[in-house]
N, C-alpha and C. Protein backbone atom coordinates (compact mmCIF):
# COMPACT_ATOMS: atom_id res chain seq x y z
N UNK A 1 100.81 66.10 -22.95
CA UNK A 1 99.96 66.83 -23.87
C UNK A 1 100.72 68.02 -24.40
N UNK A 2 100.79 68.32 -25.29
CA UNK A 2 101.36 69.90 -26.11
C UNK A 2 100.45 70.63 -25.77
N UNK A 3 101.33 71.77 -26.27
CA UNK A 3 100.68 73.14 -25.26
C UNK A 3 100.46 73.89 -27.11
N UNK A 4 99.09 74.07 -26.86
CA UNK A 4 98.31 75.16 -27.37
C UNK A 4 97.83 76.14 -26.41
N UNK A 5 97.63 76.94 -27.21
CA UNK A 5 96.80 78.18 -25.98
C UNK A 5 96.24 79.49 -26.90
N UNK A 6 95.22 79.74 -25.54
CA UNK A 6 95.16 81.15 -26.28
C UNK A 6 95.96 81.78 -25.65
N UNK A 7 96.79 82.42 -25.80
CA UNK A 7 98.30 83.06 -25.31
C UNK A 7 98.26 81.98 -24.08
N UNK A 8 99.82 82.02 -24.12
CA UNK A 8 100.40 80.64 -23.70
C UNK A 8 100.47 80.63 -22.22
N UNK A 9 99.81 81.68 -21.30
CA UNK A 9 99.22 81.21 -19.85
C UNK A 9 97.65 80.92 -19.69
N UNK A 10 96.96 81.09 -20.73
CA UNK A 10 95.92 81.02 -21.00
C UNK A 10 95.26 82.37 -21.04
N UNK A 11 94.35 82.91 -21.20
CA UNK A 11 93.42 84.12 -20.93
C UNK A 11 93.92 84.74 -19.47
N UNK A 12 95.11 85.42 -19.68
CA UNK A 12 95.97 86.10 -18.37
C UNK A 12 94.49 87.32 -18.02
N UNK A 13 94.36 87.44 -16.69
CA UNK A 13 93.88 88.60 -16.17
C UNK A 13 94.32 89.42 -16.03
N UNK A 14 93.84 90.81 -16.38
CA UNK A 14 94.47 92.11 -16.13
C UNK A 14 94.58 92.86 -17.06
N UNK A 15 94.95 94.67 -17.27
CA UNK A 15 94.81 95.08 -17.93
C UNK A 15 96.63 95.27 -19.11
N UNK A 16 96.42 96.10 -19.79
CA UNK A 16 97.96 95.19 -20.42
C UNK A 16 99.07 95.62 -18.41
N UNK A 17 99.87 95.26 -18.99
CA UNK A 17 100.83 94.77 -17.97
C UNK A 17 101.96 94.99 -18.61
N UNK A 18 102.77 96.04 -18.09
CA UNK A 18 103.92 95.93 -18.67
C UNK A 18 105.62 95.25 -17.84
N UNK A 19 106.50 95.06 -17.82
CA UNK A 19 107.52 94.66 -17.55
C UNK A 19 108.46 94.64 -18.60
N UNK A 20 109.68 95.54 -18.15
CA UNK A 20 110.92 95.49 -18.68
C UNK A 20 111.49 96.77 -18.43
N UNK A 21 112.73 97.26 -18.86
CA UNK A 21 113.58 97.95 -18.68
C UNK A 21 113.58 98.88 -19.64
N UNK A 22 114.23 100.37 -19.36
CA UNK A 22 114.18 101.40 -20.57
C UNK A 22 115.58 100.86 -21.17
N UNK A 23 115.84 100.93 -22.46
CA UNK A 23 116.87 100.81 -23.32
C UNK A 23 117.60 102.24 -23.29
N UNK A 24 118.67 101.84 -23.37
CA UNK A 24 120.09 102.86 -22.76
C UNK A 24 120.24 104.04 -23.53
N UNK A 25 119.95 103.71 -24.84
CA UNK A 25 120.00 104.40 -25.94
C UNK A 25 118.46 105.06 -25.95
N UNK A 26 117.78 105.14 -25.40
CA UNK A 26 116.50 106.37 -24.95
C UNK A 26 114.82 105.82 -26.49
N UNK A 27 115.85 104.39 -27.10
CA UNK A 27 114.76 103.80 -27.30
C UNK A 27 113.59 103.16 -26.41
N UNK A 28 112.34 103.19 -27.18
CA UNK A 28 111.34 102.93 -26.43
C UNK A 28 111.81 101.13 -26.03
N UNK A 29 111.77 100.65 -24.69
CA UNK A 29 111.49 99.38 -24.66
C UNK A 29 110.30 98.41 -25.28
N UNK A 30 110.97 97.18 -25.29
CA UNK A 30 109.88 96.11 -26.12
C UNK A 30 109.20 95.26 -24.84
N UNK A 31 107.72 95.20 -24.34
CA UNK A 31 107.80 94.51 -23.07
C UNK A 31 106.79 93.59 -23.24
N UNK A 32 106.81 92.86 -23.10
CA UNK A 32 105.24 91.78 -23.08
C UNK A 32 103.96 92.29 -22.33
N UNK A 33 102.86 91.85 -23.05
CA UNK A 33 101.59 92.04 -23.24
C UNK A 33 101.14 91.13 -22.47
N UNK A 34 100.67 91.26 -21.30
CA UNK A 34 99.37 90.99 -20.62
C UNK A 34 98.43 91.46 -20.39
N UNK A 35 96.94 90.59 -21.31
CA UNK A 35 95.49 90.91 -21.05
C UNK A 35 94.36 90.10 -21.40
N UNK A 36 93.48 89.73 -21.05
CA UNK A 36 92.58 89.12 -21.05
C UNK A 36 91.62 89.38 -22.21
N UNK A 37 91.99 90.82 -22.90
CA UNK A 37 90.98 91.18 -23.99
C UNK A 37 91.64 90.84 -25.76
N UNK A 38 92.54 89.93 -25.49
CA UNK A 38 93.31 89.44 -26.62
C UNK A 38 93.44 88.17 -27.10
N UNK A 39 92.86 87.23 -27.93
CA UNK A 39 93.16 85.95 -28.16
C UNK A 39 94.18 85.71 -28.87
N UNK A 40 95.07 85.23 -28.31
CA UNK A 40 96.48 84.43 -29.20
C UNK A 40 96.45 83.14 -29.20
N UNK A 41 95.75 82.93 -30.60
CA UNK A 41 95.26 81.53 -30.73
C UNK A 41 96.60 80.94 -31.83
N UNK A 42 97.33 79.56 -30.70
CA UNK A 42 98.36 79.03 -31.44
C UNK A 42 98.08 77.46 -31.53
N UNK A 43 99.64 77.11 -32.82
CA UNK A 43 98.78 75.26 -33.06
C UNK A 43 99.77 75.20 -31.56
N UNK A 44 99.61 73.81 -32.04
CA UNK A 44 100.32 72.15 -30.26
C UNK A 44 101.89 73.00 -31.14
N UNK A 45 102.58 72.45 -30.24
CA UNK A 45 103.57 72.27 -30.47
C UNK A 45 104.13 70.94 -31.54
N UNK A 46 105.24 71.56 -32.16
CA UNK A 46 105.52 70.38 -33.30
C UNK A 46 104.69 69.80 -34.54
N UNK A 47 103.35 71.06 -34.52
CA UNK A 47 102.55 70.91 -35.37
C UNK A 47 103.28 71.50 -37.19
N UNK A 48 103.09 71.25 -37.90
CA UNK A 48 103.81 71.58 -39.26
C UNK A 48 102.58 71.89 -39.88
N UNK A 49 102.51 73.41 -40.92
CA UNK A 49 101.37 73.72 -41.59
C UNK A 49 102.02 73.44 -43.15
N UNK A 50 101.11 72.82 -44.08
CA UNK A 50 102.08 72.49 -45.33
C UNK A 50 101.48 73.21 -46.72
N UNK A 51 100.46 74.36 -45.68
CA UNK A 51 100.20 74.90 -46.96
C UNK A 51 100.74 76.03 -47.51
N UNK A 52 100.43 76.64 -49.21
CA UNK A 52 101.51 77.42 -49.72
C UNK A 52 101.17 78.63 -49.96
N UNK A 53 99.70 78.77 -49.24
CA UNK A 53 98.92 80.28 -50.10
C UNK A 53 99.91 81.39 -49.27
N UNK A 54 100.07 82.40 -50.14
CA UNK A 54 100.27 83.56 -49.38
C UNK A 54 99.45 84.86 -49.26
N UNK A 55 99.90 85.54 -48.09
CA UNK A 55 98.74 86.66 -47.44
C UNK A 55 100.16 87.89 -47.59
N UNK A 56 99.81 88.60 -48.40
CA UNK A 56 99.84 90.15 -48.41
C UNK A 56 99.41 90.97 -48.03
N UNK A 57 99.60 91.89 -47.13
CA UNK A 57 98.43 92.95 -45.80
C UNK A 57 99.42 92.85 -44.65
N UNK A 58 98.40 93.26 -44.11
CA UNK A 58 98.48 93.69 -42.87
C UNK A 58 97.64 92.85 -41.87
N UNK A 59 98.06 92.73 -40.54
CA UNK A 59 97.40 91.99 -39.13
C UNK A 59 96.77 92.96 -38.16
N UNK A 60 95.43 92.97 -38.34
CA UNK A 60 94.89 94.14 -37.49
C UNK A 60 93.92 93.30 -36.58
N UNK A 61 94.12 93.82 -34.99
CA UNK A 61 93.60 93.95 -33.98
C UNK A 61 92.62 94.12 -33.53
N UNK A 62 91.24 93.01 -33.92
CA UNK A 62 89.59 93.88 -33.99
C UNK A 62 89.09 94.31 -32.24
N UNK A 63 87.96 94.38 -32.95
CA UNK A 63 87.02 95.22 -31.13
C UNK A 63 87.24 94.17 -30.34
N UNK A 64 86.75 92.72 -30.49
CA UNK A 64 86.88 91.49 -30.31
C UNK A 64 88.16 90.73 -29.53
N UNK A 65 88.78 91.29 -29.87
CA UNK A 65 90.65 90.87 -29.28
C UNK A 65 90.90 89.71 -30.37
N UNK A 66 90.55 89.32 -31.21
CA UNK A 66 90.96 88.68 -32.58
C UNK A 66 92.24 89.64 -33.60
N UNK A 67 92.92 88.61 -33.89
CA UNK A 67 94.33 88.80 -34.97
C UNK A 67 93.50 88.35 -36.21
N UNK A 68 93.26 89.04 -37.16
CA UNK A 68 92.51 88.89 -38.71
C UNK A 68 93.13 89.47 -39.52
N UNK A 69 93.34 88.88 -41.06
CA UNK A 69 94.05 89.26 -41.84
C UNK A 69 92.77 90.82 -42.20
N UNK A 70 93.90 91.52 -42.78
CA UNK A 70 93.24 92.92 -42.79
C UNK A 70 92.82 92.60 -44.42
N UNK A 71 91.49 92.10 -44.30
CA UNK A 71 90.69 91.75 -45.64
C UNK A 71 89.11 91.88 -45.08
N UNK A 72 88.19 92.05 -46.41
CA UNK A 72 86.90 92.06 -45.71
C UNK A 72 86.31 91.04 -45.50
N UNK A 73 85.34 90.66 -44.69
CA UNK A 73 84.30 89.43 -44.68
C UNK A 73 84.49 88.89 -45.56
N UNK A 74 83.62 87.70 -45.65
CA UNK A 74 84.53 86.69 -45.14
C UNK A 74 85.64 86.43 -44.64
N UNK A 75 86.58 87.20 -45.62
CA UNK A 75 88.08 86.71 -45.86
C UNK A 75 88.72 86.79 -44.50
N UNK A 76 88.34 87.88 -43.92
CA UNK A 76 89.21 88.60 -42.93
C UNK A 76 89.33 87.13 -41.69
N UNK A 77 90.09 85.74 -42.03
CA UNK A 77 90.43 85.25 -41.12
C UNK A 77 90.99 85.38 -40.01
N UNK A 78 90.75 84.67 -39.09
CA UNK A 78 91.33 84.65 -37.71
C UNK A 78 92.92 84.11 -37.53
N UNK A 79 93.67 84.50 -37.43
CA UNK A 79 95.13 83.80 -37.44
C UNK A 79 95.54 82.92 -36.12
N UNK A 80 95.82 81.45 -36.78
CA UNK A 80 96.09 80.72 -35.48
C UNK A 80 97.94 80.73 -35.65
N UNK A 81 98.50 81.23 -34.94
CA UNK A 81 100.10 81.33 -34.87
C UNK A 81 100.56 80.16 -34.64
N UNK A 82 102.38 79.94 -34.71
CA UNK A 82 102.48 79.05 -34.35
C UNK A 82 103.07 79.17 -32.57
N UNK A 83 103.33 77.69 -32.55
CA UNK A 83 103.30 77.39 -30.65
C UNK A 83 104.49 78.54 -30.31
N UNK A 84 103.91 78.96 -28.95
CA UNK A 84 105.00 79.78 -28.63
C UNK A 84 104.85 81.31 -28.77
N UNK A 85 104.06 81.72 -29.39
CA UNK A 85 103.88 82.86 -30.05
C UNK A 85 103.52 84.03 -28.94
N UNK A 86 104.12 85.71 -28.71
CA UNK A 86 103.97 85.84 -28.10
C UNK A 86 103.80 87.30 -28.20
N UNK A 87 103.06 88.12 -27.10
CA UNK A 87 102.94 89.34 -27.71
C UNK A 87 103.46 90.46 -27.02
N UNK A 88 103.87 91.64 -27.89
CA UNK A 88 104.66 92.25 -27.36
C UNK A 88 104.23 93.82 -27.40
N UNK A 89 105.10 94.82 -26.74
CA UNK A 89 104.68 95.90 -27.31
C UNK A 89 106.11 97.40 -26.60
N UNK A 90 106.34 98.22 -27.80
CA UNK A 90 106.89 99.10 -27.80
C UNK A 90 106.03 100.47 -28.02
N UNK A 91 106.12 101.08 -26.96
CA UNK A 91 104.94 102.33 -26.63
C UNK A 91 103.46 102.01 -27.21
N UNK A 92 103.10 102.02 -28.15
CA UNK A 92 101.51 101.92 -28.41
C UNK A 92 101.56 100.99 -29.79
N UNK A 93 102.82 100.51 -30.25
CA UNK A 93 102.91 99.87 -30.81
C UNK A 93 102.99 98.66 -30.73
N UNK A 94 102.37 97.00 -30.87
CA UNK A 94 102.13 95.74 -30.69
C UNK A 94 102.41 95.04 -31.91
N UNK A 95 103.22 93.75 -31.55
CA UNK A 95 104.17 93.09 -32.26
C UNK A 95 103.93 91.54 -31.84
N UNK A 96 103.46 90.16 -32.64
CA UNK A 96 104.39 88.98 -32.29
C UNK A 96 105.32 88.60 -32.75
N UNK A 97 105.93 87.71 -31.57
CA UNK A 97 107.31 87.63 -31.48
C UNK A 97 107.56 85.90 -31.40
N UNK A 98 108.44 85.26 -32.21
CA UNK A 98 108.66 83.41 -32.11
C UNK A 98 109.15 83.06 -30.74
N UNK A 99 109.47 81.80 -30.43
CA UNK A 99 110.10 81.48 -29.12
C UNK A 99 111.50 82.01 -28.98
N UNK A 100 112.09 82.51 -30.43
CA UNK A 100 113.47 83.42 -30.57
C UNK A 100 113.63 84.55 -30.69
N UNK A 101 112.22 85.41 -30.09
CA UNK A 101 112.52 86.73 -29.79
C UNK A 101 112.25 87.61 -31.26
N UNK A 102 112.00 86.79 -32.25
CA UNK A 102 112.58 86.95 -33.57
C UNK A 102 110.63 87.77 -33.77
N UNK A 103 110.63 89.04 -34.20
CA UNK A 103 109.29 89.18 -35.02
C UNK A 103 108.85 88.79 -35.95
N UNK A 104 107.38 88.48 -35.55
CA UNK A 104 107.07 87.33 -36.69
C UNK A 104 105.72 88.40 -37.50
N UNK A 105 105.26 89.50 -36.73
CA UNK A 105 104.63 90.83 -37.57
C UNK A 105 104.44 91.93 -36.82
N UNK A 106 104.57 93.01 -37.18
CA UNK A 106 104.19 94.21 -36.39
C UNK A 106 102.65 94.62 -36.93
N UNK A 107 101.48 94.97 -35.96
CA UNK A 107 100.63 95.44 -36.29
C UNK A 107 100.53 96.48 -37.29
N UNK A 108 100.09 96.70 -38.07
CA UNK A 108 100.16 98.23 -38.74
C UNK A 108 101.11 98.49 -39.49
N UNK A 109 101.72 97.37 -39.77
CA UNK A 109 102.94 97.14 -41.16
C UNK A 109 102.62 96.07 -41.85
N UNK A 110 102.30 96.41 -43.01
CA UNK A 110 102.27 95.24 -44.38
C UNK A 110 103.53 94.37 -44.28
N UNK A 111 103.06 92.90 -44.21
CA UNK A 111 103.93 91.67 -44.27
C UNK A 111 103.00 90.81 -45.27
N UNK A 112 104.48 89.63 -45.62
CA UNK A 112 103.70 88.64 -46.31
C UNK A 112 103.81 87.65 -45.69
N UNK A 113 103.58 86.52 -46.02
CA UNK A 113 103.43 85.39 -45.19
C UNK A 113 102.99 83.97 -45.84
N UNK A 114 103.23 82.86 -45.46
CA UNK A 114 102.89 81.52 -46.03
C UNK A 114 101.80 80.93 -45.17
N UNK A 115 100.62 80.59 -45.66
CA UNK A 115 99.66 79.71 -44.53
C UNK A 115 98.76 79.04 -45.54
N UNK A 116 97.17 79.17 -44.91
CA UNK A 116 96.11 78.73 -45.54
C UNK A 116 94.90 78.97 -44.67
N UNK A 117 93.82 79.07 -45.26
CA UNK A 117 92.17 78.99 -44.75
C UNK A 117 92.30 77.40 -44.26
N UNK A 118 91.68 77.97 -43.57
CA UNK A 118 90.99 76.43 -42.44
C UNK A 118 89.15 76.86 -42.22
N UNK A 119 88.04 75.65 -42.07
CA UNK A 119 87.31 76.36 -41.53
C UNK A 119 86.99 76.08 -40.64
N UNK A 120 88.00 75.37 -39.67
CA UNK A 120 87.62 75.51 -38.15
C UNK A 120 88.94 75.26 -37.17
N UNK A 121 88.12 75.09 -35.93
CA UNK A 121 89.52 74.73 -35.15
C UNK A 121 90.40 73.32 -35.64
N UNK A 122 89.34 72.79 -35.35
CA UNK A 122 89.89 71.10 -35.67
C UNK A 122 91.11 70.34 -35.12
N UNK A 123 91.93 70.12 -35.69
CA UNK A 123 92.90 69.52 -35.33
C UNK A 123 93.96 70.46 -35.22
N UNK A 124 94.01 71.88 -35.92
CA UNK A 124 95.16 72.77 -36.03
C UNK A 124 95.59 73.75 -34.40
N UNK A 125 94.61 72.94 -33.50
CA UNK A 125 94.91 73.35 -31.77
C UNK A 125 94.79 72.75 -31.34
N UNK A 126 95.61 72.37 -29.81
CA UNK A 126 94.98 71.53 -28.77
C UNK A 126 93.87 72.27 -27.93
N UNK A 127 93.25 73.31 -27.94
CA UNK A 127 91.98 74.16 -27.21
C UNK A 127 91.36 73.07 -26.62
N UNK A 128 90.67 72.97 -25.32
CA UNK A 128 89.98 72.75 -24.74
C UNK A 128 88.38 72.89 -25.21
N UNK A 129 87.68 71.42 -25.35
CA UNK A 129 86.27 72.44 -26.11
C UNK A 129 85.89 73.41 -25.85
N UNK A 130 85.71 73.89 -24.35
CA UNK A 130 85.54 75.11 -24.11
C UNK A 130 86.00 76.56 -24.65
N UNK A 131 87.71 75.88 -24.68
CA UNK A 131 88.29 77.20 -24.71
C UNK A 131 87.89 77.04 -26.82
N UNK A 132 87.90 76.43 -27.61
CA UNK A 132 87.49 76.37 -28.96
C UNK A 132 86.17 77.50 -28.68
N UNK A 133 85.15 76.78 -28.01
CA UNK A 133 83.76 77.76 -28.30
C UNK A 133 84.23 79.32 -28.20
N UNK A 134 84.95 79.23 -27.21
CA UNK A 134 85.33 81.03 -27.18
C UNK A 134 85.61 81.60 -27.94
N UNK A 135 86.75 80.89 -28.79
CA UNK A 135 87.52 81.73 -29.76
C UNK A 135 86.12 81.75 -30.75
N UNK A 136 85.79 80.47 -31.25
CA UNK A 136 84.41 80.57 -32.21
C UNK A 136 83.57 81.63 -32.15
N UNK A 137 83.39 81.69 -30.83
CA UNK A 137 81.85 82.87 -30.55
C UNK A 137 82.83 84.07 -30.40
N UNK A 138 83.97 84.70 -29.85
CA UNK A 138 84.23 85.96 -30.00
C UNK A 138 85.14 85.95 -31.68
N UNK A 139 85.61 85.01 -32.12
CA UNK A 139 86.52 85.77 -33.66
C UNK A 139 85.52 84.08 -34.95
N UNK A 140 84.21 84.90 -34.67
CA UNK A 140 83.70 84.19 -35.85
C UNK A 140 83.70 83.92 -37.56
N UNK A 141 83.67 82.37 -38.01
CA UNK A 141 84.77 82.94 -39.15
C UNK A 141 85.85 81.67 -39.41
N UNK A 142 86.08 82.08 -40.43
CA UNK A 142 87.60 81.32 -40.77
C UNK A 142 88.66 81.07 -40.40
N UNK A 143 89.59 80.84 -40.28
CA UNK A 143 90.80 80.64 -39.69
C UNK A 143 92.12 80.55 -40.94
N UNK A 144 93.00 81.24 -40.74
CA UNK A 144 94.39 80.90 -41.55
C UNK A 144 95.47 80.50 -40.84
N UNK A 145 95.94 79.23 -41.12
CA UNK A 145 97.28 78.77 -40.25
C UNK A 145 98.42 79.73 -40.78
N UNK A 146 98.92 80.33 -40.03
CA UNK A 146 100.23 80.53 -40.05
C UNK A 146 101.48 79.67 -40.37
N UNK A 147 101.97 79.75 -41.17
CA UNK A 147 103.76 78.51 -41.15
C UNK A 147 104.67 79.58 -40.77
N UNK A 148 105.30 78.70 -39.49
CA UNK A 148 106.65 79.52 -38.76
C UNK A 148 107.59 79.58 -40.21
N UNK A 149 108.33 80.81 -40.05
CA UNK A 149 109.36 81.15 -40.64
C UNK A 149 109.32 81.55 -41.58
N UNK A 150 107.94 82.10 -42.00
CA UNK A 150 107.32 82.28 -43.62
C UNK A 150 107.30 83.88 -43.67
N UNK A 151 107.42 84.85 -42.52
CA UNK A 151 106.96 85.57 -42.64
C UNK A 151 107.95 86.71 -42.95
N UNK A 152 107.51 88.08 -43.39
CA UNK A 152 108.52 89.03 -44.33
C UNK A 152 108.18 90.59 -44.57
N UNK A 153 108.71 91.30 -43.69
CA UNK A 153 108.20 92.54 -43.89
C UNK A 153 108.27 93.33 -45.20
N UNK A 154 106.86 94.13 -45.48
CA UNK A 154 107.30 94.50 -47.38
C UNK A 154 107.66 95.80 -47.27
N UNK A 155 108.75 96.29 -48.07
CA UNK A 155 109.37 98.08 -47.54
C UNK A 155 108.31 98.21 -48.79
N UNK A 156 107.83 99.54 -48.05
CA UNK A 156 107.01 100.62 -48.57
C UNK A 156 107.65 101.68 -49.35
């Protein structure tokens, strides 16, 4: 079976969690995010999204633990990432990151990006029905697939 997830151990317990090392140069370290109050909803693996719309904005972080494009209602979809996707964070700042380490958006910085509206889970996850109802009932709403490699920070 391919691995979807909502973040890819499933709904980790705990509050964030940090691990890693200070950087030498007295930059802040980048360390992964563990918590249970965050959905990182990604497709199966080897899934391909083929659509061409693009999203201009920003990825903001609701009460909810939902990733939504920073648009109003309706619009403000739920972002399903692709497999692998993972989250990160440098001091109070939160970032995902591809299976190559590579950032794929920083919260609170305008990016663009290639995807599309979906209006449901459907086929674009392997979720567990269960784990589908969750995401449904806490990030109610639309959905925009993400396409790996689409994405592009815009200088201000």
């Amino acid at each position: 079976m391919s691995r979807s997830a909502i973040s890819r151990g499933r709904l980790l317990v705990g509050l964030f969690l940090f691990t890693g090392i200070a950087a030498c140069d007295g930059e802040t370290p980048l360390v992964p995010v563990v918590t249970q109050d965050v959905l990182l909803v990604t497709q199966p693996d080897d899934f391909v999204v083929f659509f061409a719309s693009e999203y201009r904005g920003e990825v903001v972080l609701d009460e909810a633990g939902c990733f939504r494009l920073d648009l109003e209602p309706p619009s403000n979809a739920t972002v399903i990432w692709p497999s692998g996707t993972s989250l990160w964070a440098r001091g109070d700042n939160l970032e995902l990151q591809d299976t190559r380490g590579r950032q794929i958006v920083a919260l609170g910085n305008p990016f663009r990006f290639i995807g599309g509206f979906v209006a449901g889970l459907g086929e674009v996850t392997d979720l567990s029905p269960m784990e589908a109802e969750d995401v449904r009932m806490r990030c109610p709403g639309s959905f925009w697939l993400f396409r790996e490699g689409s994405s592009r920070r815009i200088s201000g």
